[in-house]
Protein backbone atom coordinates (compact mmCIF):
# COMPACT_ATOMS: atom_id res chain seq x y z
CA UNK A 1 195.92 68.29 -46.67
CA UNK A 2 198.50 71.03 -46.83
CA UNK A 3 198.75 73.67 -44.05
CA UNK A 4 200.58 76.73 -44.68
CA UNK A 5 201.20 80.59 -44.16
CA UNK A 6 201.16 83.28 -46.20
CA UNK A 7 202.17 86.94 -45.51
CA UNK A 8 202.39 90.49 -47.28
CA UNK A 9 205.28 91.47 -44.64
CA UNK A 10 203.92 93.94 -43.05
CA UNK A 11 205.51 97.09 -41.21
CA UNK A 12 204.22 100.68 -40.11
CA UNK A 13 204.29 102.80 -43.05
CA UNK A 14 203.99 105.63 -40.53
CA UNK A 15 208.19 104.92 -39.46
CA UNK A 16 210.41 107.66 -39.81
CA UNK A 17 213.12 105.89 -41.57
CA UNK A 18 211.32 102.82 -43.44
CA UNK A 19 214.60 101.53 -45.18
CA UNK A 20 216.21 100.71 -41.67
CA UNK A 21 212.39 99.47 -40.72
CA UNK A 22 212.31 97.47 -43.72
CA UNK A 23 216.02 96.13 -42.78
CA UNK A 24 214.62 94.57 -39.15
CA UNK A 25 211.49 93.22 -40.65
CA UNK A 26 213.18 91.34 -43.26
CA UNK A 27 215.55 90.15 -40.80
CA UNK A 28 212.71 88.89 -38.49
CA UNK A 29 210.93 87.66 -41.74
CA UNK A 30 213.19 85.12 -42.48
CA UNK A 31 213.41 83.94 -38.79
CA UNK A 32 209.34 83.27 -39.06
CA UNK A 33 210.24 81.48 -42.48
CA UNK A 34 212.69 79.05 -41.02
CA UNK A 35 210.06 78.80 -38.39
CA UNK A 36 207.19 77.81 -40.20
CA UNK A 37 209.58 75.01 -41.99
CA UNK A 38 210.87 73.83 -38.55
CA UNK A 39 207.56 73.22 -37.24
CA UNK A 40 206.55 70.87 -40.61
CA UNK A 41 204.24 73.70 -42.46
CA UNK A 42 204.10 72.80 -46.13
CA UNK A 43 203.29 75.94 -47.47
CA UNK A 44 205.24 79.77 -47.05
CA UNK A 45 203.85 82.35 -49.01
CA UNK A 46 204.28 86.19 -49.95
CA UNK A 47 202.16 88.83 -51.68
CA UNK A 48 203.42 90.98 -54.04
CA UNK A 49 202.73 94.59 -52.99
CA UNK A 50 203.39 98.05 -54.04
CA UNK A 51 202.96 100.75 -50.88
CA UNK A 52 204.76 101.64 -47.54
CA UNK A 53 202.53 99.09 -45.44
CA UNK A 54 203.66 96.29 -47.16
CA UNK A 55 207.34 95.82 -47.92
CA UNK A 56 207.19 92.47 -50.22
CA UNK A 57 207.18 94.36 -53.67
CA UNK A 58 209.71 91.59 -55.08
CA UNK A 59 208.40 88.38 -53.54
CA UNK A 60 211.10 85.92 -55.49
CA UNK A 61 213.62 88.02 -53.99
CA UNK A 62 212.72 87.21 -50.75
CA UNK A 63 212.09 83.77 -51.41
CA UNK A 64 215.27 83.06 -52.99
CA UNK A 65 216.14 84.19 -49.54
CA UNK A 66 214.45 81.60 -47.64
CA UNK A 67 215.27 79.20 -50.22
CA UNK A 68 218.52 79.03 -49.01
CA UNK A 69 217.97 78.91 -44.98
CA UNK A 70 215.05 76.17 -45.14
CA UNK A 71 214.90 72.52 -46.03
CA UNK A 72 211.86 71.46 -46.85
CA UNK A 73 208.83 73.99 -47.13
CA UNK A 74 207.23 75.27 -50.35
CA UNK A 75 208.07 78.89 -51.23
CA UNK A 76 205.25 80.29 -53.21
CA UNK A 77 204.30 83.69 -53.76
CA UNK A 78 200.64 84.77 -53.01
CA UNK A 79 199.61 86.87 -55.36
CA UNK A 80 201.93 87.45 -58.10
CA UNK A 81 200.03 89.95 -59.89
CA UNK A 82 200.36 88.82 -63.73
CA UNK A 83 198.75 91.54 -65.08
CA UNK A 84 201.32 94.27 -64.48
CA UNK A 85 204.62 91.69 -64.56
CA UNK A 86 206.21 90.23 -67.48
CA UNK A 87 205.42 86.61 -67.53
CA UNK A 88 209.29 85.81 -69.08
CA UNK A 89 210.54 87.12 -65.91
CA UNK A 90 208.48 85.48 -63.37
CA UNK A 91 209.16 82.57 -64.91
CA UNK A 92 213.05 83.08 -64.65
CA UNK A 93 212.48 84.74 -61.36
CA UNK A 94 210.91 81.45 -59.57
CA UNK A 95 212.69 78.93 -61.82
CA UNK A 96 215.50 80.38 -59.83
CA UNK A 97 213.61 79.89 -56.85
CA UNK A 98 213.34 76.33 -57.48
CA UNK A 99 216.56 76.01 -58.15
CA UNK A 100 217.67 77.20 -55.17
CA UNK A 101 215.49 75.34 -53.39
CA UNK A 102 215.99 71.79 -54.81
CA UNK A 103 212.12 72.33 -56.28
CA UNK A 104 210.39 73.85 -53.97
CA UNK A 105 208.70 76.99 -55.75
CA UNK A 106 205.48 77.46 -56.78
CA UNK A 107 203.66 80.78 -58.53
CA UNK A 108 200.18 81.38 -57.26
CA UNK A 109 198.52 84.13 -59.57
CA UNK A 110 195.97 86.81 -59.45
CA UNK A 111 194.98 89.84 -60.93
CA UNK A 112 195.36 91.85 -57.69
CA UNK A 113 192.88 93.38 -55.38
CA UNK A 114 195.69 96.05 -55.36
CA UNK A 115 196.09 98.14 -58.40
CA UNK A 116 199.00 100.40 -57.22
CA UNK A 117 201.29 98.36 -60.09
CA UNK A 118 199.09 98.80 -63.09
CA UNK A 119 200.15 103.01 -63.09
CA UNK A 120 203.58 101.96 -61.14
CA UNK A 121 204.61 99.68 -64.68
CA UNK A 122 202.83 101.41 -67.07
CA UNK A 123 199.40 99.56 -68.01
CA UNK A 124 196.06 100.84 -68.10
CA UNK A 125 193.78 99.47 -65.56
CA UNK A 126 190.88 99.46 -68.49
CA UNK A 127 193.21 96.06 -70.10
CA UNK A 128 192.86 94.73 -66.10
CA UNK A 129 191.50 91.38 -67.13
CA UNK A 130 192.83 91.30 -71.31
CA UNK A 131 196.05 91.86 -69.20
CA UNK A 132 195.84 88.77 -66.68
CA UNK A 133 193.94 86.12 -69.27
CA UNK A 134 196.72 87.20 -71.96
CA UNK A 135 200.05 86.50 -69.52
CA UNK A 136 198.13 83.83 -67.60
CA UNK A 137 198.40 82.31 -71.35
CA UNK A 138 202.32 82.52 -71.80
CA UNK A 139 203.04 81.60 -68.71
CA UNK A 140 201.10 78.32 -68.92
CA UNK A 141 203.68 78.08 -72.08
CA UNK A 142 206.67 79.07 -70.85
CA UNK A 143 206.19 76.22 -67.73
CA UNK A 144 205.55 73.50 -70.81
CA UNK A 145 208.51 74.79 -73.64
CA UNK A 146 212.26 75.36 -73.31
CA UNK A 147 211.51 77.45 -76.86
CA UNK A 148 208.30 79.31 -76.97
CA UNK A 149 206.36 80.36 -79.81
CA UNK A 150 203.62 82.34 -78.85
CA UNK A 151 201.44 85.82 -80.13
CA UNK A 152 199.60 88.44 -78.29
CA UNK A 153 198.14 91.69 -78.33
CA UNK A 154 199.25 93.28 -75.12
CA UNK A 155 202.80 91.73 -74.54
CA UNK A 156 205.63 91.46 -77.86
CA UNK A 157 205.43 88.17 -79.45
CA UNK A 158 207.68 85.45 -78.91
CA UNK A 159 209.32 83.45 -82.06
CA UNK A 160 211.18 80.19 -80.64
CA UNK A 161 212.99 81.93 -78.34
CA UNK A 162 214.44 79.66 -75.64
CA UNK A 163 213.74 80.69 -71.79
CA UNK A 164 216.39 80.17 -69.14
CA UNK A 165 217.15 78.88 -66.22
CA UNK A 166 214.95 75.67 -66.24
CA UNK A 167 213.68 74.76 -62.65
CA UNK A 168 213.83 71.55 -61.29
CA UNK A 169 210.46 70.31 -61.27
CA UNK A 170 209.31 69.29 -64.81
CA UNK A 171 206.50 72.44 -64.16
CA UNK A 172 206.59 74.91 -61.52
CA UNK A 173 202.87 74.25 -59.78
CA UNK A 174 201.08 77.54 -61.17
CA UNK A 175 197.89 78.31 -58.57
CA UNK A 176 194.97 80.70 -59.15
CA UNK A 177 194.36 83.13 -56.91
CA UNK A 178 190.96 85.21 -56.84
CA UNK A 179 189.16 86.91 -54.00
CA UNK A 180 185.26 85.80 -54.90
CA UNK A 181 184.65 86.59 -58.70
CA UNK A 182 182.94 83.62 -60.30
CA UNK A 183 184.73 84.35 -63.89
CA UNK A 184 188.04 83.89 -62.19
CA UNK A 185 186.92 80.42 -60.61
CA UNK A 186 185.18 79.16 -64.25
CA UNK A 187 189.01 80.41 -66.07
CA UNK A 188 190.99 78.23 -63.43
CA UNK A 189 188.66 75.15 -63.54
CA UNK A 190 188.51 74.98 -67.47
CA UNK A 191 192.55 75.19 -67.48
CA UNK A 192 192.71 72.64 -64.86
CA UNK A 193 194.32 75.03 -63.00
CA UNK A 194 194.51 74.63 -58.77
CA UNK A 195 192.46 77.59 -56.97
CA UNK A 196 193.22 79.93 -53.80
CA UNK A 197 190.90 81.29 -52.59
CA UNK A 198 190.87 84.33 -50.34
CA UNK A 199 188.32 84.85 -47.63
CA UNK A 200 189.01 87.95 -45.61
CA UNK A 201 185.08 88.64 -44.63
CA UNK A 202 181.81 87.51 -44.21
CA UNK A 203 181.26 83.63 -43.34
CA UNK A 204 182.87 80.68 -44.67
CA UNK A 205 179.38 79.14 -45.86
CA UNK A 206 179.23 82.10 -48.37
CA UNK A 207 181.98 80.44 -50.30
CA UNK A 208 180.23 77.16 -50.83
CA UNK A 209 178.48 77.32 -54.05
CA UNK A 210 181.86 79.20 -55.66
CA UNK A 211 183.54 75.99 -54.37
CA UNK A 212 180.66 74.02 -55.63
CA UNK A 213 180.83 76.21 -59.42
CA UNK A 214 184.67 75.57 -59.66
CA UNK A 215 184.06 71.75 -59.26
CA UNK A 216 181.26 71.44 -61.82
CA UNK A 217 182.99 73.40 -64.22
CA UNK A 218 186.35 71.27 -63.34
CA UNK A 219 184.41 67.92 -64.38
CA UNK A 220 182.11 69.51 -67.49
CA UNK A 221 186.22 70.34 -68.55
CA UNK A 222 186.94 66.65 -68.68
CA UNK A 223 189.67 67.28 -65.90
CA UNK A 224 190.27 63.79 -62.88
CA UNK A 225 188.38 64.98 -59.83
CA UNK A 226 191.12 63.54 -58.03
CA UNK A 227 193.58 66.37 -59.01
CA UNK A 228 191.32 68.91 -57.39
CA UNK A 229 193.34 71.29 -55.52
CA UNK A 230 191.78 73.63 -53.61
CA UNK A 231 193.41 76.15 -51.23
CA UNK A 232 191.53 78.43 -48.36
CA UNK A 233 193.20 81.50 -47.18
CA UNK A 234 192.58 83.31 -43.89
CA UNK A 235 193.35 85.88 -41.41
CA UNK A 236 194.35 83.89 -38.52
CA UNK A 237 196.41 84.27 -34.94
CA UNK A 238 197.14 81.74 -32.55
CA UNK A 239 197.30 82.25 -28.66
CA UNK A 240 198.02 81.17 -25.30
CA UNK A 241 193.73 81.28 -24.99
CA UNK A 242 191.21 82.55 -26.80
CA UNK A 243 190.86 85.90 -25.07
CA UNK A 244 194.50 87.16 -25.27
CA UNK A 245 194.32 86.09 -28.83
CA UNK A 246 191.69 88.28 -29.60
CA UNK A 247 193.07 91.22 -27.48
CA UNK A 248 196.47 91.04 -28.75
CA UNK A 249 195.51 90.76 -32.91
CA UNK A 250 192.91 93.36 -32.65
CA UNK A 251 194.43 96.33 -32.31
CA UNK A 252 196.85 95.50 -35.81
CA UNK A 253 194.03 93.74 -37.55
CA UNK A 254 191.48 96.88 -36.78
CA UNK A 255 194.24 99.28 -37.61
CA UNK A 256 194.78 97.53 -41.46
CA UNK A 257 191.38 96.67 -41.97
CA UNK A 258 190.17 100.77 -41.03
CA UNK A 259 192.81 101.86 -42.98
CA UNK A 260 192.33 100.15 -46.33
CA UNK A 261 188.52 100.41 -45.66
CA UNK A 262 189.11 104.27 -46.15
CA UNK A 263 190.93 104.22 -49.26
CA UNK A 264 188.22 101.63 -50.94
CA UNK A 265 184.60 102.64 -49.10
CA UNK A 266 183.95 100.35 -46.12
CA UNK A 267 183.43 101.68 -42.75
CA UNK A 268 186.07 101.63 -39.68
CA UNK A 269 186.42 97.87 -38.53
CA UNK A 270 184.64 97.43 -34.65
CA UNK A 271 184.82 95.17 -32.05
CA UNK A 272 181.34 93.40 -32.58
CA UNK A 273 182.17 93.01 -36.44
CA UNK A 274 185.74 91.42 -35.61
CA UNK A 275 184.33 88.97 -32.76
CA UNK A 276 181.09 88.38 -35.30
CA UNK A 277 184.18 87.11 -37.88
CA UNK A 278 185.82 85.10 -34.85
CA UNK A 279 182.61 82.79 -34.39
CA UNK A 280 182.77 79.33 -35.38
CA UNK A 281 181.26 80.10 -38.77
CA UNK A 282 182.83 83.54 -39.39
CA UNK A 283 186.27 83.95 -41.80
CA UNK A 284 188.77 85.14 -39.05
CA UNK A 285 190.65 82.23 -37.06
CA UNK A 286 192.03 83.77 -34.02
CA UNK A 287 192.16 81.77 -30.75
CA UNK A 288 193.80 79.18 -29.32
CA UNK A 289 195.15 76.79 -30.75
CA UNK A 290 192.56 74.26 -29.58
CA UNK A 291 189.42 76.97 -31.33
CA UNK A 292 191.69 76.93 -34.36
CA UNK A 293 191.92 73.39 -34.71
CA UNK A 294 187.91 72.69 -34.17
CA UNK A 295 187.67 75.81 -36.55
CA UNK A 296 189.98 73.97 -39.61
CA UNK A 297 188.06 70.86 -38.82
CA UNK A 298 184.62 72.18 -39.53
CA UNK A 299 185.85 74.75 -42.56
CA UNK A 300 186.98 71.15 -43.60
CA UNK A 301 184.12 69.23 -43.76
CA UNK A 302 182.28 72.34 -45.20
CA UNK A 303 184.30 73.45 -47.51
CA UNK A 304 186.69 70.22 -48.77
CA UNK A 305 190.17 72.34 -49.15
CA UNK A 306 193.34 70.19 -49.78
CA UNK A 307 195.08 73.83 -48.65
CA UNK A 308 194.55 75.92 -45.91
CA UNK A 309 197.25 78.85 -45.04
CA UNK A 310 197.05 80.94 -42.11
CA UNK A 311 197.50 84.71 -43.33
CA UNK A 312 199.84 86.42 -40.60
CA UNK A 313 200.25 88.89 -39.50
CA UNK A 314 197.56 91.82 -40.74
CA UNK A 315 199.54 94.57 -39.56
CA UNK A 316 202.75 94.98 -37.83
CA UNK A 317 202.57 92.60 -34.74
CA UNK A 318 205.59 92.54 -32.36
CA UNK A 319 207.99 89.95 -33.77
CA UNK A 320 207.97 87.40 -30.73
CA UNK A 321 203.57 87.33 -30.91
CA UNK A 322 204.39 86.47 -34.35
CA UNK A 323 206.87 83.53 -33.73
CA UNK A 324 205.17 82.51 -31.06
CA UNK A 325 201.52 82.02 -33.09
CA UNK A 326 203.83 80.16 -35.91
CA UNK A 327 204.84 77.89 -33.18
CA UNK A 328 201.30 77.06 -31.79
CA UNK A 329 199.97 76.73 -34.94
CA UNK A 330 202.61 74.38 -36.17
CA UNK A 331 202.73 72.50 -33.34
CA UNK A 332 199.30 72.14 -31.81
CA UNK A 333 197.16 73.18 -34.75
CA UNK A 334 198.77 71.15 -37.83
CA UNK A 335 200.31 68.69 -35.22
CA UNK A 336 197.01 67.53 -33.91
CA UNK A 337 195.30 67.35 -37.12
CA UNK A 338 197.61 65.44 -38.90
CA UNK A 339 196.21 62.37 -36.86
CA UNK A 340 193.19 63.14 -38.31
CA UNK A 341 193.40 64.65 -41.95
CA UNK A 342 195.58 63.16 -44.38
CA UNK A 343 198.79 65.85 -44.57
CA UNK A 344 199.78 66.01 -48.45
């Protein structure tokens, strides 16, 4: 199994100069990055976002970045949202990445939970899905063609043209990326396509039978089961103990969650809700690193993920709380568990 992070880059929108903000958090960004890789993760990724809270508008950008500083850890983004990019340049975009990685990138895709791009780029939010299935499309054929042929209705055809650079790997890995809707899970399964799934609520048994639909669909495709790749993501924060784990991400993780719950409907986040999430069956892993790992274990055997990454921070956590829950969760989460889960 793979363990990894993933990360929107977060920062407080509410800063009085947000360039020289932006400026320190990138800085400290890339010192998590070569982090993560340090203490063996497999997996760094970043989410492509369009507002003051979250600075990673141009993930490849940032992971051409870290491309250069690490050695051996995947740089993915997580989501690229397809619908408002042109596939030609995300393909050029993380071939790059791969090539300055020795082939390392990866392109995990989604449609977006956020929809601040669709106005931002000019697309109407009524093509949402036409808009995703469409690019999904050419970017499957870009990743198999030096020159692609290929007509749609949404995006200018393409007649033989001949895309450049080339990356490394024969095929960047292309991941889909979807939040709980059961159409997303049947398109990725009948491509043969790996899924990530985000779980940001509720209890991790909820996700069973979507786990369950996208490997039924997978076989009825006529695709191996053994090239099933499934990938969990989660809120998570690793402490010293349990209790100053909760204290210290609470505050950040209330903040976000309230926040975004006002703009789309939900109520303010509480105490009893968040510590309801940290139980042993909820979708939050905070602790210590000995709750995490008995946490991953049993999402494990539930679930059957070849991926799990740790989403942090949700909000903007002091720097060192940051490093240091990379460096527990490197060392004595991943560490311990790779004597007892096979590490891809």
């Amino acid at each position: 199994m793979e363990f990894g992070i993933s990360s929107f880059v977060e920062m407080n929108p509410s800063s009085e100069h947000l360039g020289k903000s932006g400026q320190i958090r990138m800085a400290e960004l890339m010192e998590e990055i070569v982090l993560a890789d340090e203490v063996g993760l497999n997996v760094y990724a970043i989410g492509e976002h369009h507002r003051p809270d979250f600075i990673a508008s141009s993930p490849a950008t940032i992971l051409a970045a870290a491309a250069v500083k690490t050695q051996n850890i995947k740089l993915s983004s997580a989501v690229t949202v397809l619908g408002s990019e042109d596939p030609v340049r995300v393909y050029q975009q993380y071939a790059t990445v791969d090539l300055l990685s020795n082939g390392r990138a990866e392109i995990m895709a989604g449609r977006g939970s956020f929809i601040e791009s669709f106005p931002l780029f000019g697309y109407h939010l009524s093509d949402y899905d036409n808009l995703f299935a469409e690019k999904l499309d050419l970017l499957l054929k870009l990743n198999e063609s030096e020159y692609v042929t290929w007509k749609g209705k949404l995006r200018p055809s393409l007649n033989g043209e001949g895309i450049y650079p080339r990356p490394v790997q024969s095929k960047i890995p292309v991941w889909i990326a979807v939040g709980g809707t059961p159409s997303s899970v049947v398109r990725a399964a009948k491509l043969g396509l790996p899924l990530a799934v985000a779980i940001i609520g509720g209890s991790l048994e909820q996700f069973v039978p979507l786990l369950d639909l996208y490997r039924r669909t997978w076989v009825e495709s006529g695709h191996p089961v053994s090239e099933i790749q499934i990938g969990i993501h989660c809120h998570a924060f690793v402490g010293e103990s349990d209790e100053k784990a909760a204290n210290d991400f609470f505050p950040s993780y209330a903040e976000v969650m309230s926040r975004i719950g006002r703009e789309r409907g939900w109520g303010p986040m509480s105490r009893g809700a968040y510590e309801q999430m940290r139980a042993p069956g909820g979708s939050l892993f905070v602790g210590s690193a000995e709750t995490v790992k008995q946490k991953l274990e049993y999402m494990t055997a539930l679930l059957g993920q070849t991926r799990f990454l740790a989403h942090m921070p949700v909000g903007p956590m002091p720097h060192d709380q940051i490093m240091q829950s990379i460096n527990l969760y490197g060392n004595q989460v991943v560490g311990a568990l790779r004597h007892k889960l096979v590490i891809a």
